[in-house]
Protein backbone atom coordinates (compact mmCIF):
# COMPACT_ATOMS: atom_id res chain seq x y z
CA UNK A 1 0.00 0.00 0.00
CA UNK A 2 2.48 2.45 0.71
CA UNK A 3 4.59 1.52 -2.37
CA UNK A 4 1.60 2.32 -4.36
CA UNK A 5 1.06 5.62 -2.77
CA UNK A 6 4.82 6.29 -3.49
CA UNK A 7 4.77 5.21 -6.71
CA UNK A 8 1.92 7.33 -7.09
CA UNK A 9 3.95 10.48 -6.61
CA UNK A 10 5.13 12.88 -9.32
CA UNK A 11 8.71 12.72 -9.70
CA UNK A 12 8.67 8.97 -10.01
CA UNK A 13 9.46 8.40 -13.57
CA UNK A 14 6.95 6.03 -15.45
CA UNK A 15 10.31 3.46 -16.13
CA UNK A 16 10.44 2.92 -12.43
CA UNK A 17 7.07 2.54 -11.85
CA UNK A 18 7.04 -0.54 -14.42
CA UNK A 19 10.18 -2.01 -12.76
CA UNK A 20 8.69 -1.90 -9.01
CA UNK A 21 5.41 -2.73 -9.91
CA UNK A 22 6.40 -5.71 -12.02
CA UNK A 23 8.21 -7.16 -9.04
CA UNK A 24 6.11 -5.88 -6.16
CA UNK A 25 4.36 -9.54 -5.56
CA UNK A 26 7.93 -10.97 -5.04
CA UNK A 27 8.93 -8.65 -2.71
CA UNK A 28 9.13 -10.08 1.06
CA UNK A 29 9.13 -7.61 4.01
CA UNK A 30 12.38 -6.52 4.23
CA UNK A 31 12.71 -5.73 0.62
CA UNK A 32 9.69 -3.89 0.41
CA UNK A 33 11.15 -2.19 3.33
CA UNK A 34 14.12 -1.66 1.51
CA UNK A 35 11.78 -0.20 -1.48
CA UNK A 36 9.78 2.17 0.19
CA UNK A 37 13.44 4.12 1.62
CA UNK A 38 14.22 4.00 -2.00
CA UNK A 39 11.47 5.37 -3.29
CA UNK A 40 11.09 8.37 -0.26
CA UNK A 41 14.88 9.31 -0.98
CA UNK A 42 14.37 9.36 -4.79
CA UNK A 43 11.61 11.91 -4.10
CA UNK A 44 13.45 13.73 -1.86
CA UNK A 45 16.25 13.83 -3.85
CA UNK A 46 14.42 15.16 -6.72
CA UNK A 47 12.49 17.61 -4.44
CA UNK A 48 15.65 19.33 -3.26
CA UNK A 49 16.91 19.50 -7.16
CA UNK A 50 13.49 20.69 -8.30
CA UNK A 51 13.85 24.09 -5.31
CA UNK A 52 16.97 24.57 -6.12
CA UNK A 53 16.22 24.84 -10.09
CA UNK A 54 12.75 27.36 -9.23
């Protein structure tokens, strides 16, 4: 659910919403752990560039 909402966002590119969503049923806890940090520091990432480009 909350790699949906994630994936959901913006600044995720459409390439790696294919990727994660073609794996997400193989995905056991931890990994999906590991997913979700990856996803929340992509979009943070890209946040920070996005302010400091406006």
């Amino acid at each position: 659910e909350e790699i949906i909402r994630l994936l959901n966002h913006p600044l995720i590119t459409r390439q790696e919403k294919t990727k994660m969503l073609l794996n997400i049923n193989r995905l056991d806890e931890e990994r999906a752990t590991q997913a979700i940090a990856k996803l929340r520091k992509a979009i943070e990432d890209r946040e920070g560039t996005s302010a400091v480009a406006a």
